[in-house]
C-alpha atoms as a PDB file:
ATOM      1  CA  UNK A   1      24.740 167.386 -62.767  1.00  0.00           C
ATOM      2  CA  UNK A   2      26.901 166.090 -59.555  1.00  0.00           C
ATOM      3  CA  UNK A   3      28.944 168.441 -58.062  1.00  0.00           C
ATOM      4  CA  UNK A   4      31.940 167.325 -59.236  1.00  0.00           C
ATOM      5  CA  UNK A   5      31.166 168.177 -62.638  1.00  0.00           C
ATOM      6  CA  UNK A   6      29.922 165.493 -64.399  1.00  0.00           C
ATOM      7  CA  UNK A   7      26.694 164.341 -65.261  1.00  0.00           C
ATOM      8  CA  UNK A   8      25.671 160.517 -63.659  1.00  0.00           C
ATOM      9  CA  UNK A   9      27.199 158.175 -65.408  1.00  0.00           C
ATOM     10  CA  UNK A  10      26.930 154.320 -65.615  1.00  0.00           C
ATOM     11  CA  UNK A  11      29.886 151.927 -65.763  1.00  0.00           C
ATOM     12  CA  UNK A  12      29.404 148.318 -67.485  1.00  0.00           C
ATOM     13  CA  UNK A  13      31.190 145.558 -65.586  1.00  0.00           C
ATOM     14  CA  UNK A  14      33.069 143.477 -68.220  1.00  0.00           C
ATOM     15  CA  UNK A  15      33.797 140.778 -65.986  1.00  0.00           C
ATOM     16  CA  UNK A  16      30.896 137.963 -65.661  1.00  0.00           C
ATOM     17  CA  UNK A  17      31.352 138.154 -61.572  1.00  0.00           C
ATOM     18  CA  UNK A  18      28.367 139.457 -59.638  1.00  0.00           C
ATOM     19  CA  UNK A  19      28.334 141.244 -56.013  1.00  0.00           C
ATOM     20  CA  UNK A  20      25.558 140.983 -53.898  1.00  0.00           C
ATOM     21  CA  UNK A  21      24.632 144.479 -55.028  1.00  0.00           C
ATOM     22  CA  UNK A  22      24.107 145.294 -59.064  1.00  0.00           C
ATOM     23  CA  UNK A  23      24.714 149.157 -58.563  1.00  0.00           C
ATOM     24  CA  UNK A  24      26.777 151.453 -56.495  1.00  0.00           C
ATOM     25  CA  UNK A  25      25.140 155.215 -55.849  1.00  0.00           C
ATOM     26  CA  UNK A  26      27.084 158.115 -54.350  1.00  0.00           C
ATOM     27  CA  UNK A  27      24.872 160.091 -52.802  1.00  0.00           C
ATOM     28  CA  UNK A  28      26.410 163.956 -52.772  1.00  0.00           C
ATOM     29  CA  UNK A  29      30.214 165.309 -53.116  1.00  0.00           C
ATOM     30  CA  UNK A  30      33.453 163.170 -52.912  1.00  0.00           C
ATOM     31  CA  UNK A  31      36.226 165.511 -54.058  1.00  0.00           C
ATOM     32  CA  UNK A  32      38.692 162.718 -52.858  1.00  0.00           C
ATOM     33  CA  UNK A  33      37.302 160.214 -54.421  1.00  0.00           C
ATOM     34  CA  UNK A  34      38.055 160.630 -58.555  1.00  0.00           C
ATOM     35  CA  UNK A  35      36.171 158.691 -60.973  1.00  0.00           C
ATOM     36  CA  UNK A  36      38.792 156.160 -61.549  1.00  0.00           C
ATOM     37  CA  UNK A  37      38.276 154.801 -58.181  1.00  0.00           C
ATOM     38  CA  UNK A  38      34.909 154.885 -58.236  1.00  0.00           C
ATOM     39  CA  UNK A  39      35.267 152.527 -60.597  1.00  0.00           C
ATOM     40  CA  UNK A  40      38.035 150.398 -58.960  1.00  0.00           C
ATOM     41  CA  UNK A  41      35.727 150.702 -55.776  1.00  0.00           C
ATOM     42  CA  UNK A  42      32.771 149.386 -58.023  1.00  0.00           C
ATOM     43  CA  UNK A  43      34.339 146.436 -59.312  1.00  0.00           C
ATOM     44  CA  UNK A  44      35.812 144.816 -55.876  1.00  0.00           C
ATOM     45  CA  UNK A  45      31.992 144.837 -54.788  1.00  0.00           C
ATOM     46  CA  UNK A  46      30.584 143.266 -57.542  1.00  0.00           C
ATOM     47  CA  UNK A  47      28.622 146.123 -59.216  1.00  0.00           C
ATOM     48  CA  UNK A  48      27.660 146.468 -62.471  1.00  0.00           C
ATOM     49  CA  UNK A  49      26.347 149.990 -62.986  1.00  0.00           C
ATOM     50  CA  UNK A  50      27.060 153.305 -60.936  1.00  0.00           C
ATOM     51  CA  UNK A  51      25.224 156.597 -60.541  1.00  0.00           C
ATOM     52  CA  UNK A  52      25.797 159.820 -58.644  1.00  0.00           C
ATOM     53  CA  UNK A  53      23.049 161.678 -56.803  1.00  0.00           C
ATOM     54  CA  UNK A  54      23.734 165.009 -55.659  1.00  0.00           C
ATOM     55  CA  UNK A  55      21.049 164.929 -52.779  1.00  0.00           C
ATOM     56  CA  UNK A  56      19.240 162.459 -50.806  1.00  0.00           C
ATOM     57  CA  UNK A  57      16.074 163.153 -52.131  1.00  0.00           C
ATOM     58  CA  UNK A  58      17.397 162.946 -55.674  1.00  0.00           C
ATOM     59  CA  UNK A  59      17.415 159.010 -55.224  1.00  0.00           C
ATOM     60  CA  UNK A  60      13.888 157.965 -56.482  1.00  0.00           C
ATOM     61  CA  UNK A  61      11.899 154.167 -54.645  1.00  0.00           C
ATOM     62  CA  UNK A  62      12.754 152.722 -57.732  1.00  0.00           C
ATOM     63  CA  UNK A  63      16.620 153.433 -57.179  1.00  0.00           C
ATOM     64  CA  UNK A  64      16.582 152.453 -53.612  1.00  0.00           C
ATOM     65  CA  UNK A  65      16.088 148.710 -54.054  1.00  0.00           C
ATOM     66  CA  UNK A  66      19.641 146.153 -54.205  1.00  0.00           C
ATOM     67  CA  UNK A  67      21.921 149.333 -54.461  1.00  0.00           C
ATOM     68  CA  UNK A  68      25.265 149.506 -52.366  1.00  0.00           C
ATOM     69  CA  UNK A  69      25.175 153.622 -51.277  1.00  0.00           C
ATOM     70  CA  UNK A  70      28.115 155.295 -50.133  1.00  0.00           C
ATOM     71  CA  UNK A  71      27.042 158.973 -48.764  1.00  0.00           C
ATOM     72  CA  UNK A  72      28.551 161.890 -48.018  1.00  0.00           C
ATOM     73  CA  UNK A  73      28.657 162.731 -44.265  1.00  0.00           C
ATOM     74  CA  UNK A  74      28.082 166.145 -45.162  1.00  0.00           C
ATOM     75  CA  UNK A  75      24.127 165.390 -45.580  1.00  0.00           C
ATOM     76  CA  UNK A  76      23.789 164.759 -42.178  1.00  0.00           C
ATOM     77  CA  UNK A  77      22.812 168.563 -41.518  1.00  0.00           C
ATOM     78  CA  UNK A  78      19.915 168.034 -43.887  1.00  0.00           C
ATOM     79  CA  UNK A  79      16.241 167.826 -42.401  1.00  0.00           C
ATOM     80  CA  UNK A  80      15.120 164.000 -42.188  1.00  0.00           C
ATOM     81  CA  UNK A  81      18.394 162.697 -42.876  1.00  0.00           C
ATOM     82  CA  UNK A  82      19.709 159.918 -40.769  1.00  0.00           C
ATOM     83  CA  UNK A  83      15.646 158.531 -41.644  1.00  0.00           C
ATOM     84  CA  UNK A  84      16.632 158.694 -45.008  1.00  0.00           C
ATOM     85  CA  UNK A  85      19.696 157.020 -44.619  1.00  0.00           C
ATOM     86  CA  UNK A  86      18.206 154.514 -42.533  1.00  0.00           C
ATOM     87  CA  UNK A  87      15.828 153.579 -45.223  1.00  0.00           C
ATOM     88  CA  UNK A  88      18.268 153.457 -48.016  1.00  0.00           C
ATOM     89  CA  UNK A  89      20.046 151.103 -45.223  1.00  0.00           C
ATOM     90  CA  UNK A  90      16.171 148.748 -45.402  1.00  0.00           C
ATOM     91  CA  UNK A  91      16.693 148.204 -49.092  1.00  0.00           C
ATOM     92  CA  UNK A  92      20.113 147.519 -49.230  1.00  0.00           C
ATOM     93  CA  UNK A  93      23.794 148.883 -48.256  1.00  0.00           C
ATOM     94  CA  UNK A  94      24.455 151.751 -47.076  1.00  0.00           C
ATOM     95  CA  UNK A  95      27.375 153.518 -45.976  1.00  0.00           C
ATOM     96  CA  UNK A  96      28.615 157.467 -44.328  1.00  0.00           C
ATOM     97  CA  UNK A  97      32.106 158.264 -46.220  1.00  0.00           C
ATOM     98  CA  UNK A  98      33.978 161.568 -44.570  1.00  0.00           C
ATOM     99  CA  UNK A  99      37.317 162.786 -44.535  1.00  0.00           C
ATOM    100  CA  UNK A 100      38.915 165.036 -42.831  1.00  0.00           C
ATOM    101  CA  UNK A 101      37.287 167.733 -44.216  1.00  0.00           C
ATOM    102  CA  UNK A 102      34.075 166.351 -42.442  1.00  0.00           C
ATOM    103  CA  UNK A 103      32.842 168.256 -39.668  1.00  0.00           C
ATOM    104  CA  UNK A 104      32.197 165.215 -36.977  1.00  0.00           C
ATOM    105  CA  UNK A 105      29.638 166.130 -35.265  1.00  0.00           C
ATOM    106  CA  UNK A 106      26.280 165.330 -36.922  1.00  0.00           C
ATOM    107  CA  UNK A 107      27.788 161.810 -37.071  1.00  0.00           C
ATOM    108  CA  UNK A 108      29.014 161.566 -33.467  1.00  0.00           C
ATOM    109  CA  UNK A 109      25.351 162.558 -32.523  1.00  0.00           C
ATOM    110  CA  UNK A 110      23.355 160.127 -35.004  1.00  0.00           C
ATOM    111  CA  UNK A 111      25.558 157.453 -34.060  1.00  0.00           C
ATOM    112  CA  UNK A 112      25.678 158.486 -30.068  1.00  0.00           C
ATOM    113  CA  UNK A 113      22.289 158.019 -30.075  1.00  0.00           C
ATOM    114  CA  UNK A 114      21.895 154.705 -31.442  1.00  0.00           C
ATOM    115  CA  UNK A 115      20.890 155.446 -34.788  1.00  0.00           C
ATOM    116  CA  UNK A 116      22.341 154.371 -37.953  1.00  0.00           C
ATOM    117  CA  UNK A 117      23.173 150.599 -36.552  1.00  0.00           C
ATOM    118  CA  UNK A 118      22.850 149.089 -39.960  1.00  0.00           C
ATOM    119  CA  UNK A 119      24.532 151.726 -41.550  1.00  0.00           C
ATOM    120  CA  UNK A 120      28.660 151.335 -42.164  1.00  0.00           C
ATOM    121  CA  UNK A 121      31.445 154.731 -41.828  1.00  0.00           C
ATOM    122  CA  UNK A 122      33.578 154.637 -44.334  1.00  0.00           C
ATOM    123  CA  UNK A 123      37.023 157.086 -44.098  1.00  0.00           C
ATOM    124  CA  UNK A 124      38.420 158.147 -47.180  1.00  0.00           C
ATOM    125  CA  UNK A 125      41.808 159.078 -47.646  1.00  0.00           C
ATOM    126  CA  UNK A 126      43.024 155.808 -46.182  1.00  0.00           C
ATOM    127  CA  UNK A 127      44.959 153.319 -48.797  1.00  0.00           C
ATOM    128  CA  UNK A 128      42.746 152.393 -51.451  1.00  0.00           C
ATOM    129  CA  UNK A 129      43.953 148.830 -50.095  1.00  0.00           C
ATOM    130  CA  UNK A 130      42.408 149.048 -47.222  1.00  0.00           C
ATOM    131  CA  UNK A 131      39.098 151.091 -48.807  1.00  0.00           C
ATOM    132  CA  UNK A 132      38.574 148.374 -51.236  1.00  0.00           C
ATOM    133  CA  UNK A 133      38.803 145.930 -48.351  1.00  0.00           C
ATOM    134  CA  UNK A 134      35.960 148.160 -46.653  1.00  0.00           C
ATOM    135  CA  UNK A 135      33.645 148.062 -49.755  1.00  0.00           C
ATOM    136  CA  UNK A 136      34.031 144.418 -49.887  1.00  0.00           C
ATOM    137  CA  UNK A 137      33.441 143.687 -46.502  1.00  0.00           C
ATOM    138  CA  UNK A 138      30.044 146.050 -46.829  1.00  0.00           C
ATOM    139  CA  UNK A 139      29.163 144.025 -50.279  1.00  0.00           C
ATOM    140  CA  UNK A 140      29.378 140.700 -48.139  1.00  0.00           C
ATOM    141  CA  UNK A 141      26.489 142.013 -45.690  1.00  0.00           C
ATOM    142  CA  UNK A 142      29.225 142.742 -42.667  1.00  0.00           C
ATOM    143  CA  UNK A 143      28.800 146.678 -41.129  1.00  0.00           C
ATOM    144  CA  UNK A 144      31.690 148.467 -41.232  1.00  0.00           C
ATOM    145  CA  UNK A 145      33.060 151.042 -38.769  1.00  0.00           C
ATOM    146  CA  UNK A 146      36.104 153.017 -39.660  1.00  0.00           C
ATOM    147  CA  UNK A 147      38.263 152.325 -36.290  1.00  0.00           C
ATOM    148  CA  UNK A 148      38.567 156.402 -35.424  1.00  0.00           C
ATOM    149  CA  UNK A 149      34.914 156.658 -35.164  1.00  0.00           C
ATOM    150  CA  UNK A 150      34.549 153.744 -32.965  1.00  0.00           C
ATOM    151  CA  UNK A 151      37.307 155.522 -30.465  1.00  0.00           C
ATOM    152  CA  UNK A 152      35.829 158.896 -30.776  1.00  0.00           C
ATOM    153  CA  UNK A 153      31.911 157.470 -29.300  1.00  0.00           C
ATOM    154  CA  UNK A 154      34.080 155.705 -26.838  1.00  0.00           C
ATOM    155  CA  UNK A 155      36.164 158.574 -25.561  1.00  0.00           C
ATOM    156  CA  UNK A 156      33.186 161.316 -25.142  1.00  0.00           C
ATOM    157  CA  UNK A 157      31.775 161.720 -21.979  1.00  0.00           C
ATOM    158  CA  UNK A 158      28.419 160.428 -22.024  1.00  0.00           C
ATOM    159  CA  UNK A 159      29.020 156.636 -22.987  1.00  0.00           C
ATOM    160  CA  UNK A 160      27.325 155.884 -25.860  1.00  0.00           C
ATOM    161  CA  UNK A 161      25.374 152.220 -26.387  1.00  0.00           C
ATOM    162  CA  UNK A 162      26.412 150.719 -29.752  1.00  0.00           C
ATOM    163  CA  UNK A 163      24.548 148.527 -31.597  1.00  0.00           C
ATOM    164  CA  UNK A 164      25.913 145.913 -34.253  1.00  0.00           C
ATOM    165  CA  UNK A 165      24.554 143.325 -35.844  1.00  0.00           C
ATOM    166  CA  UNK A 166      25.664 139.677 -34.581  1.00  0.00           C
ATOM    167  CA  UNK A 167      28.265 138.164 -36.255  1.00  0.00           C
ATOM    168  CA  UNK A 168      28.403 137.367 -40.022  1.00  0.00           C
ATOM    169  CA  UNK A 169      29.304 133.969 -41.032  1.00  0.00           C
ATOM    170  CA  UNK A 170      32.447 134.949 -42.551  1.00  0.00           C
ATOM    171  CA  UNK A 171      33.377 136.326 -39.074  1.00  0.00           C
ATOM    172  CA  UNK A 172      32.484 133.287 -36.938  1.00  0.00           C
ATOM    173  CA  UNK A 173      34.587 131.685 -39.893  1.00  0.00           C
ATOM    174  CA  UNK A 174      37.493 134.076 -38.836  1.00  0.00           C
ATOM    175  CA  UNK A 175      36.932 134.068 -35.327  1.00  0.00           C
ATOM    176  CA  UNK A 176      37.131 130.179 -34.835  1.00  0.00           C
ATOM    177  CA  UNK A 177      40.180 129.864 -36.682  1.00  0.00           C
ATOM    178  CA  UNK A 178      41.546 132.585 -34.192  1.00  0.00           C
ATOM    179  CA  UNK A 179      40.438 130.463 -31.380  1.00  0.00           C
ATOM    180  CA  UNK A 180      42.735 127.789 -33.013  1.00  0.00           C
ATOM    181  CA  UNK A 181      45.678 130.308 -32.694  1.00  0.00           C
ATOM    182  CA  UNK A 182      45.856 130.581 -35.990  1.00  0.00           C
ATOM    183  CA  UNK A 183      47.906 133.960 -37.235  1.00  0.00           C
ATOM    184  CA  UNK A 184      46.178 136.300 -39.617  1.00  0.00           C
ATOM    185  CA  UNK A 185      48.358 135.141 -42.623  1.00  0.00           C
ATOM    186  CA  UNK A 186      46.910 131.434 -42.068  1.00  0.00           C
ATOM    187  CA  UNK A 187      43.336 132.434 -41.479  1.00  0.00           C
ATOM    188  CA  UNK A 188      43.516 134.512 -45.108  1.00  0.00           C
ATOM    189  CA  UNK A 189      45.773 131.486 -46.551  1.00  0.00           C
ATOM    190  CA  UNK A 190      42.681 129.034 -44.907  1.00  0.00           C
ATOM    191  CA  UNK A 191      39.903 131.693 -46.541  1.00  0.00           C
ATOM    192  CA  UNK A 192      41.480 132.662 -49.401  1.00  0.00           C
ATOM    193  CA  UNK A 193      41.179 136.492 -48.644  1.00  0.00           C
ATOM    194  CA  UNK A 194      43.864 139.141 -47.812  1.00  0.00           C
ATOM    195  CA  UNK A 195      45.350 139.497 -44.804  1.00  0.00           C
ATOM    196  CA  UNK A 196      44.367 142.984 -44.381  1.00  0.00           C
ATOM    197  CA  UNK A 197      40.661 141.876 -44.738  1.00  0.00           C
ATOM    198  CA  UNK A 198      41.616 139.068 -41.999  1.00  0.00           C
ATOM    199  CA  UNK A 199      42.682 142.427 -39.994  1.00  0.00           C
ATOM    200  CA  UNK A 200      39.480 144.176 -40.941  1.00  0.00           C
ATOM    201  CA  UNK A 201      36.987 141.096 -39.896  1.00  0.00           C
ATOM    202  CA  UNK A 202      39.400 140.769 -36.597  1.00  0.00           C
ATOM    203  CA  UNK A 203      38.790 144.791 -35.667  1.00  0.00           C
ATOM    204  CA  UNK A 204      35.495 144.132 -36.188  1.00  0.00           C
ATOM    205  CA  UNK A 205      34.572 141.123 -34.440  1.00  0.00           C
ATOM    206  CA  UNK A 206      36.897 142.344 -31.389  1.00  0.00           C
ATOM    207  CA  UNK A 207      34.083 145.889 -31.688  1.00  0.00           C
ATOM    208  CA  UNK A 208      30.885 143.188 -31.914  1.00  0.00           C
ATOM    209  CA  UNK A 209      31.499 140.670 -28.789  1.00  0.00           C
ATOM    210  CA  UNK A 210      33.304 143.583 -26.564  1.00  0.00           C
ATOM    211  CA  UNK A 211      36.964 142.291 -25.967  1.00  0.00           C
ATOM    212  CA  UNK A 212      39.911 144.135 -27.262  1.00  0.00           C
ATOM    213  CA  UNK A 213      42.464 141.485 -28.169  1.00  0.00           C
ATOM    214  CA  UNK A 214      42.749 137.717 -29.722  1.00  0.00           C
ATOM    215  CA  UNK A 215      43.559 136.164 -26.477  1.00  0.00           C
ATOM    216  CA  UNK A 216      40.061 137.572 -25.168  1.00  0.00           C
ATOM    217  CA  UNK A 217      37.848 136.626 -28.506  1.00  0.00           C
ATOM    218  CA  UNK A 218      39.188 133.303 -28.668  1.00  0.00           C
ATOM    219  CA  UNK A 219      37.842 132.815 -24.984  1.00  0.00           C
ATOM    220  CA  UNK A 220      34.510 134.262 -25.941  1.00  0.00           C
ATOM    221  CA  UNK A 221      34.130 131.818 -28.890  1.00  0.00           C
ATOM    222  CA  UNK A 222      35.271 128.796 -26.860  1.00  0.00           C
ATOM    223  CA  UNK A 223      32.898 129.575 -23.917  1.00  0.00           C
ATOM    224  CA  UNK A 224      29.759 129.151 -26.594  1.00  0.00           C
ATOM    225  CA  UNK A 225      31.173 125.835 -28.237  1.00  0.00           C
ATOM    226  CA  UNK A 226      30.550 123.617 -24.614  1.00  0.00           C
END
């Protein structure tokens, strides 16, 4: 049994779409998080079955394979941890949910020291707008970094190197329509997404190539198209 009661339970997508990833897992506790929206959260990524896991070592090879995780920050105390995490990360997607509950520092220091690249952070308690936005961006294959955690590595006093992965083809999709001055409500209109997923790819591509606003990540793009 989870700790929130309930026994793991699977939920049957009735629609015939189909994420990248067939299951979501939650790895340990997620008092903000109620079933409902674990469902809601399920569906925008495509799932078709879910499971809770009270533990990291609870989650069996056979389990690890084509599963989007989401995992409590809270695990991060445990012995061989972030190595766990990192290999759930090798098999599929994985992401560090915390609130703000969530004592910060195990994930500062994982993250300060360059581990965990692959691996998304996930806040909860934002809008479930912008959370489902989050899942679906992890469900494409983009890494996710909740903006606050990006500011905190930045702000402590031995700079931390972080890694990313390049940019996803979704992003260069965003980022050349940027360099066309496009506004975010044209680039979703062009995509057919949301503008607050426009936002989300924007914030992240701005995090990837090092600039902080449009003007500068246009210029990056356009210096690479000569």
């Amino acid at each position: 049994m989870s700790k929130l009661g309930v026994e793991p339970f699977h939920y049957e997508r009735t629609t015939s779409g189909q994420g990248a990833y067939a299951r979501l897992h939650l790895i340990g506790s997620f008092p903000s998080l109620s079933d409902r929206s674990v469902l809601h959260l399920a569906s925008a990524a495509g799932c078709r079955r879910v499971q809770r896991f009270e533990a990291l070592g609870d989650v069996g090879a056979a389990d690890e394979s084509g599963a989007l995780t989401l995992i409590d920050a809270e695990l991060l105390g445990a012995a061989g941890a972030v190595e766990r995490i990192e290999a759930l990360a090798d098999h599929g997607a994985a992401a560090l949910c915390y609130d703000a509950a969530t004592d910060p520092a195990p994930l500062r220091r994982a993250l300060g020291a360059g581990r965990l690249a692959s691996v998304s952070v996930l806040k909860l308690g934002v809008s479930f707008e912008e959370l489902m936005s989050a899942i679906d961006l992890i469900a494409g294959g983009s890494t996710y970094f909740a903006p606050e955690i990006v500011a905190a590595l930045l702000r402590t006093d031995k700079p931390c190197e972080l890694r990313f992965d390049p940019l996803t083809e979704r992003e260069v999709e965003v980022l050349s329509r940027v360099a066309q001055g496009k506004s975010n409500k044209a680039v979703a209109r062009d995509l057919s997404i949301t503008e607050h997923t426009v936002k989300l790819h924007v914030h992240h591509i701005h995090r990837k190539i090092g600039v902080c606003n449009r003007t500068a990540a246009a210029g990056w793009y356009l210096s690479r198209q000569s």
